[in-house]
Protein backbone atom coordinates (compact mmCIF):
# COMPACT_ATOMS: atom_id res chain seq x y z
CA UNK A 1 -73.85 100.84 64.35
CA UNK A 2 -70.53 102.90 63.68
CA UNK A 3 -67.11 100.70 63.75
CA UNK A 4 -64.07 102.82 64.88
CA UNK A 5 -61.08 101.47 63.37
CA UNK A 6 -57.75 102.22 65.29
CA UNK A 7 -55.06 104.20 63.71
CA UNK A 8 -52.53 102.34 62.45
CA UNK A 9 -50.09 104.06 64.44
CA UNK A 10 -51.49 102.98 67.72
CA UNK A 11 -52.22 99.25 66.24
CA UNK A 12 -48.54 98.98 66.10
CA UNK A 13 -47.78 100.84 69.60
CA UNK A 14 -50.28 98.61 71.36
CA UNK A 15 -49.58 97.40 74.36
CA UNK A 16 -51.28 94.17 76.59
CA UNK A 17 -50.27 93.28 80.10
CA UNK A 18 -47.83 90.23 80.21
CA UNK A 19 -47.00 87.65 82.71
CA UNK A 20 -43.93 88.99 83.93
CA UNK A 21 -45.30 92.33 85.07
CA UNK A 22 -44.59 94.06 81.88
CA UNK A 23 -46.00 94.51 78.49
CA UNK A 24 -46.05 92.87 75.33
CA UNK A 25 -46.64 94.13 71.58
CA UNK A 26 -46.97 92.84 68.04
CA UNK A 27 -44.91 94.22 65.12
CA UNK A 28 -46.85 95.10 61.97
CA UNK A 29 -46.18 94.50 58.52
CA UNK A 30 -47.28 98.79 57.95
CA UNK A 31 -44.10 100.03 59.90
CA UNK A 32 -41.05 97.41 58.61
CA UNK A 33 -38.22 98.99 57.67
CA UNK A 34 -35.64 97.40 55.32
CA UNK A 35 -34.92 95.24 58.36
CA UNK A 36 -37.06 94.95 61.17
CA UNK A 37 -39.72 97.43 62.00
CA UNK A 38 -39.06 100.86 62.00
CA UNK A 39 -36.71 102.19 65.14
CA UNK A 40 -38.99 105.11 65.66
CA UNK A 41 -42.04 103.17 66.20
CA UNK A 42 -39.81 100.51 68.91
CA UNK A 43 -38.85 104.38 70.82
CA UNK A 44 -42.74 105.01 70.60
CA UNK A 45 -43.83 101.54 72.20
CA UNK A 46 -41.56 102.40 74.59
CA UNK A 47 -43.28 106.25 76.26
CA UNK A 48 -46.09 104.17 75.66
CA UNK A 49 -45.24 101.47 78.23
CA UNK A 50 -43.83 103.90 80.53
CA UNK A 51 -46.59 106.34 79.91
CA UNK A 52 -48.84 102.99 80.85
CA UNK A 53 -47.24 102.20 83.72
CA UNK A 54 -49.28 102.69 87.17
CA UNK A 55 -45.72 104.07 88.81
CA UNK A 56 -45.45 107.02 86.31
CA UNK A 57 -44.96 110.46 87.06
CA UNK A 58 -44.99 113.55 84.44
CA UNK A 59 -44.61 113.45 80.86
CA UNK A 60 -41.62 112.34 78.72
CA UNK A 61 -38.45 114.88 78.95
CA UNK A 62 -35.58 112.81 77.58
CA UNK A 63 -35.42 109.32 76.05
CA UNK A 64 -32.27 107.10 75.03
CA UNK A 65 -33.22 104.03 72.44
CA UNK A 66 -30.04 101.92 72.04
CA UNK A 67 -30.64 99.30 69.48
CA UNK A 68 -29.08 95.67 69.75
CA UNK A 69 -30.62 94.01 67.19
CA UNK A 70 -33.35 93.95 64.83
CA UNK A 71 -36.74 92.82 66.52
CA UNK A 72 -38.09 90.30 64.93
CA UNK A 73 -41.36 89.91 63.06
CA UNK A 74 -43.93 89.33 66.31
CA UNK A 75 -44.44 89.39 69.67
CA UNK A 76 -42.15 91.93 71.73
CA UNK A 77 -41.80 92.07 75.62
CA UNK A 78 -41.45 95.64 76.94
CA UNK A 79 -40.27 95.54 80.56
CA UNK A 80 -39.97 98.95 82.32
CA UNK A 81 -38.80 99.98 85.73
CA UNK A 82 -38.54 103.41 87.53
CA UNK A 83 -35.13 103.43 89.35
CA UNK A 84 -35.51 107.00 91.25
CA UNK A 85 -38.54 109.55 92.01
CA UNK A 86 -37.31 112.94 92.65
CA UNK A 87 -39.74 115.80 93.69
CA UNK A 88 -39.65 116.61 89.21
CA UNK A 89 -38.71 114.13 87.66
CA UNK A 90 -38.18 110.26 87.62
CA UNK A 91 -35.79 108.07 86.11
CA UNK A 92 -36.90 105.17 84.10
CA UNK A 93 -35.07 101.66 82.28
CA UNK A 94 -36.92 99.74 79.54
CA UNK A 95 -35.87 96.78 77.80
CA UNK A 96 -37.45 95.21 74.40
CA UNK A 97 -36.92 91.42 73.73
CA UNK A 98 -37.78 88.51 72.17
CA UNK A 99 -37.30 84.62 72.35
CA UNK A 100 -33.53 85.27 71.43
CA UNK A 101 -32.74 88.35 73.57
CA UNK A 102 -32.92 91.53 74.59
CA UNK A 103 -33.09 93.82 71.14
CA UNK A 104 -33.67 97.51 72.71
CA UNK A 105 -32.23 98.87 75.49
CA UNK A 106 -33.07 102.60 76.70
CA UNK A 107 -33.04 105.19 79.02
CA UNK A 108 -35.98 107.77 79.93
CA UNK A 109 -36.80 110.77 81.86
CA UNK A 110 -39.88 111.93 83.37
CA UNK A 111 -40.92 114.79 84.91
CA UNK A 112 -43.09 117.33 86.04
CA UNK A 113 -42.69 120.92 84.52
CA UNK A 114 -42.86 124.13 86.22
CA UNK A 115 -43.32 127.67 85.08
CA UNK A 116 -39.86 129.17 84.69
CA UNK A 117 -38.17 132.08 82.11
CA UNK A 118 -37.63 130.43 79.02
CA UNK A 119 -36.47 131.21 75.66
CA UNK A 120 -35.43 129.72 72.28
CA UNK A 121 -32.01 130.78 71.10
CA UNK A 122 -32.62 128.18 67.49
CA UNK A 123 -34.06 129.89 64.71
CA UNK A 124 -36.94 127.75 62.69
CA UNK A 125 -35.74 127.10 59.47
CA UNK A 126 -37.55 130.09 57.25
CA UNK A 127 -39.16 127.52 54.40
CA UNK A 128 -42.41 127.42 51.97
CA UNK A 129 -45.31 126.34 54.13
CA UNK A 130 -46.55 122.52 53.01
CA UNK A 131 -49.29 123.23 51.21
CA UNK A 132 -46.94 125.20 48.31
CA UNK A 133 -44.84 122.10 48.32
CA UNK A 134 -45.26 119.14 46.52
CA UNK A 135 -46.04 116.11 48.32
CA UNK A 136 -42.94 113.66 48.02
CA UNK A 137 -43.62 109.66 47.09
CA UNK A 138 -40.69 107.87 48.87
CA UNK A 139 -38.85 105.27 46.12
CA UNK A 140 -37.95 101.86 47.06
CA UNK A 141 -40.08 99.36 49.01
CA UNK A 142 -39.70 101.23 52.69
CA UNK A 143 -43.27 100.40 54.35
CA UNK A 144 -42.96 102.90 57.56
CA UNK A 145 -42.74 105.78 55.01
CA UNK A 146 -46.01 105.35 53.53
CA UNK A 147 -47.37 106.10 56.96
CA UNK A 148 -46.23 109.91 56.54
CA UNK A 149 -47.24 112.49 54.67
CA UNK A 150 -43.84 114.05 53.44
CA UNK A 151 -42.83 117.31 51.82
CA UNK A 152 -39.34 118.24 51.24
CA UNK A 153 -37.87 121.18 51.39
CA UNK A 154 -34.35 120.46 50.85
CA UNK A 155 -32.39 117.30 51.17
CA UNK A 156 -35.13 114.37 49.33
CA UNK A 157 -33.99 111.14 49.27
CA UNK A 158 -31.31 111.13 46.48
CA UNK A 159 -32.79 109.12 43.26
CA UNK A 160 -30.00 110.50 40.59
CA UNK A 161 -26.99 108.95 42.58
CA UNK A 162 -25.35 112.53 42.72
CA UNK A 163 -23.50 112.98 45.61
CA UNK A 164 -24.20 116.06 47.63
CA UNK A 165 -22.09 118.74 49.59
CA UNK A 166 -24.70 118.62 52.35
CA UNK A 167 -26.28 116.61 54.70
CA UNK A 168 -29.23 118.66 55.41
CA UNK A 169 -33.04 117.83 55.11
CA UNK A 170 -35.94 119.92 56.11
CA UNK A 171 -39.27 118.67 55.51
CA UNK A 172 -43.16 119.38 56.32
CA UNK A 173 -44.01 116.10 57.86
CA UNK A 174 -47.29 114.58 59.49
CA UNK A 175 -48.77 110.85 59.82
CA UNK A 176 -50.88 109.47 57.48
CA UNK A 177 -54.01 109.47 57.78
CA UNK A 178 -53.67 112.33 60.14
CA UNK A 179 -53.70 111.86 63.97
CA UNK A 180 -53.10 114.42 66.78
CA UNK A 181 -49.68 114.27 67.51
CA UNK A 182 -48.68 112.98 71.30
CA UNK A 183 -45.70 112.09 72.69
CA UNK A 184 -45.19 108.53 71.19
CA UNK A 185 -46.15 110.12 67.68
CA UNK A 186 -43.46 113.02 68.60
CA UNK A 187 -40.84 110.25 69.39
CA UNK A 188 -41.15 108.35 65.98
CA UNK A 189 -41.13 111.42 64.27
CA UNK A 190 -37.44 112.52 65.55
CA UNK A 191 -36.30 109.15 63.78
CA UNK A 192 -38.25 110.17 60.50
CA UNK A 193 -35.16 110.88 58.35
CA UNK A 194 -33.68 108.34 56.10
CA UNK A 195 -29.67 108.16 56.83
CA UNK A 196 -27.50 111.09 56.08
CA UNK A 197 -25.00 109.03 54.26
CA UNK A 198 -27.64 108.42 51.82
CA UNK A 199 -27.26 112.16 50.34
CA UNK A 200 -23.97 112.46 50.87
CA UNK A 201 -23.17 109.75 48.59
CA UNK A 202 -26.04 110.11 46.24
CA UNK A 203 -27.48 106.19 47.03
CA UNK A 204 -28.42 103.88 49.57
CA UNK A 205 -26.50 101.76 51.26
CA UNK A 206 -26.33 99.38 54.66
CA UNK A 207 -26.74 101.57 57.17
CA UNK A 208 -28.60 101.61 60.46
CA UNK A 209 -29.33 103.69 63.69
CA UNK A 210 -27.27 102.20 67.26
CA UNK A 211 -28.21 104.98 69.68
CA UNK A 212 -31.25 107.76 69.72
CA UNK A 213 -31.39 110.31 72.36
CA UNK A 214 -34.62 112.59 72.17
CA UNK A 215 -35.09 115.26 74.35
CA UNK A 216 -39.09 116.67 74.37
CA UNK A 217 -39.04 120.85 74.99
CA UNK A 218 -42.69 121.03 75.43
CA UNK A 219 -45.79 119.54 77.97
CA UNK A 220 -48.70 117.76 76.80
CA UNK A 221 -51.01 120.61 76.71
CA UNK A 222 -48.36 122.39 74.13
CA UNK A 223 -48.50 119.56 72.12
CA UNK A 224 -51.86 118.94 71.68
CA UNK A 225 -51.78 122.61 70.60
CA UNK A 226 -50.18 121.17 67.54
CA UNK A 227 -53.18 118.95 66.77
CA UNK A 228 -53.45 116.88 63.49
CA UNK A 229 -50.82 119.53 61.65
CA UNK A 230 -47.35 119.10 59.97
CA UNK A 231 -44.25 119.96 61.79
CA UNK A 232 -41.31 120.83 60.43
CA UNK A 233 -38.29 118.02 60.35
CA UNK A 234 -34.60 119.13 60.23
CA UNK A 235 -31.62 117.18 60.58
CA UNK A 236 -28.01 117.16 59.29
CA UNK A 237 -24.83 115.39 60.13
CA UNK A 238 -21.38 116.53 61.58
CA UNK A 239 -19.04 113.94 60.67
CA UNK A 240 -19.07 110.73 58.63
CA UNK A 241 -15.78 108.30 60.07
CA UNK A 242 -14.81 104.50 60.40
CA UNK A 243 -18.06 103.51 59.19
CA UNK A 244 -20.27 105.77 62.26
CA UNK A 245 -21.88 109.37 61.52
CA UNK A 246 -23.98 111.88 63.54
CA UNK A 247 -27.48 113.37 63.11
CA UNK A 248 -28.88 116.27 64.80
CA UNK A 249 -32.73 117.46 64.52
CA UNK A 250 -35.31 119.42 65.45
CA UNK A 251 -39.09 119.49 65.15
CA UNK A 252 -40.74 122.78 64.81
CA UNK A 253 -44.61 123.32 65.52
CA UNK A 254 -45.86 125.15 62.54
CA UNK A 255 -46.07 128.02 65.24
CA UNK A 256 -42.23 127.97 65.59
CA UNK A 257 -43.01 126.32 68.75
CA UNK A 258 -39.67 124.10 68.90
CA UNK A 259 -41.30 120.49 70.14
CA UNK A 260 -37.82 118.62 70.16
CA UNK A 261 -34.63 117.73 69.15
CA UNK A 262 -32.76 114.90 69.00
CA UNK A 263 -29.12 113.11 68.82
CA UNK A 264 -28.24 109.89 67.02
CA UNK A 265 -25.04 107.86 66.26
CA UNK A 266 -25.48 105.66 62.81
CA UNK A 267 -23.52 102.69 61.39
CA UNK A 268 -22.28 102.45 57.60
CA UNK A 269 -20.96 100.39 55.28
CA UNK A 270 -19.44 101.83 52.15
């Protein structure tokens, strides 16, 4: 008898039908973050549901997690809704909550892709390949980050509290254990990078994410070209003010295939 045990990825992006016509999940202890579970796995359950839902049309294009409030330790309702159905794409709301209150709000576009021109005017970073660089054990008790396999290339999370000139970090990057990446899995991973501030000022401090907008450049058949390899993780910031920065990132295919990029607003405290 063989026992298939589910990745622990899509324990934690699993998804049962609720009473309200919606969904309902179950945080695990695997992806907590310092407080509450890690945002990139809440923007995952989220193309999941939608992805789930018998109204669905296409495959993710853009997606907009705005985060209220840490979700609790639990059960999560996901409610989703399509609002319009073009002829390519369709417009979706989602909301995450919990006994107390909504925690997640977010946006998301679907569509359907047709063959166009296209080109890529960003460069891939030019960096060692992963398997000439050293595999990178995350300090501090940060459960999500076990889940990935990480190796830097520039920008590792600061452990000498020297302050840096830059806020970029480029990594190889893939879960752990490996799993072929899809579009939930390509979601989390735009949220993979611990907060710029961090580097800047050479240590951790309070600090969280309050709006992520992905936008996905390829279909599913491009993606599951990538299969169970690393990617390549980017992301810098433009301006640290008032307590708010920026991130921008990409994620390459090993290929140079670029598979996204994405936009985020953060919170400090200094």
């Amino acid at each position: 008898m063989t026992t298939t045990t589910a990745h622990p990825f899509d324990t934690a992006i699993s998804l049962s039908d609720n009473t309200n016509g919606g969904y309902v999940g179950q945080t695990t202890p695997e992806y907590a973050n310092m407080v509450g579970p890690f945002g990139g796995v809440t923007a995952a359950a989220i193309v999941r549901a939608i992805e789930r839902h018998p109204d669905r049309t296409g495959e993710p294009i853009a997606l907009t997690v705005n985060y209220l409030a840490p979700v609790s330790d639990g059960a999560f309702d996901v409610a989703v809704r399509a609002v319009r159905t073009n002829r390519t794409n369709q417009h979706w709301i989602a909301e995450v909550s919990q006994d107390r209150g909504i925690t997640t709000t977010a946006t998301a576009v679907f569509g359907v892709r047709r063959d166009a021109w296209s080109d890529t005017e960003l460069t891939m970073p030019d960096v060692p390949d992963p398997e000439s660089t050293s595999h990178t054990t995350v300090p501090g008790p940060v459960p999500w980050m076990r889940n990935y396999d990480m190796h830097y290339v520039e920008g590792a999370v600061p452990t000498d509290a020297a302050e840096s000139a830059s806020s970029t970090t480029t990594l190889w990057v893939r879960q752990r254990p490996a799993r072929t990446l899809d579009f939930p899995a390509l979601s989390a991973l735009t949220d993979v990078f611990y907060p710029r501030v961090f580097l800047r000022r050479g240590r951790m401090l309070p600090a969280g994410t309050i709006s992520l907008t992905t936008y996905f450049h390829v279909d599913g058949a491009e993606l599951a070209e990538q299969g169970t390899d690393y990617v390549l993780a980017s992301a810098h910031a433009q301006r640290f003010a008032r307590g708010y920065f920026d991130q921008t990132a990409q994620i390459w295919g090993r290929s140079g295939t670029l598979l996204a990029t994405s936009h985020q607003i953060v919170y400090y405290k200094d």
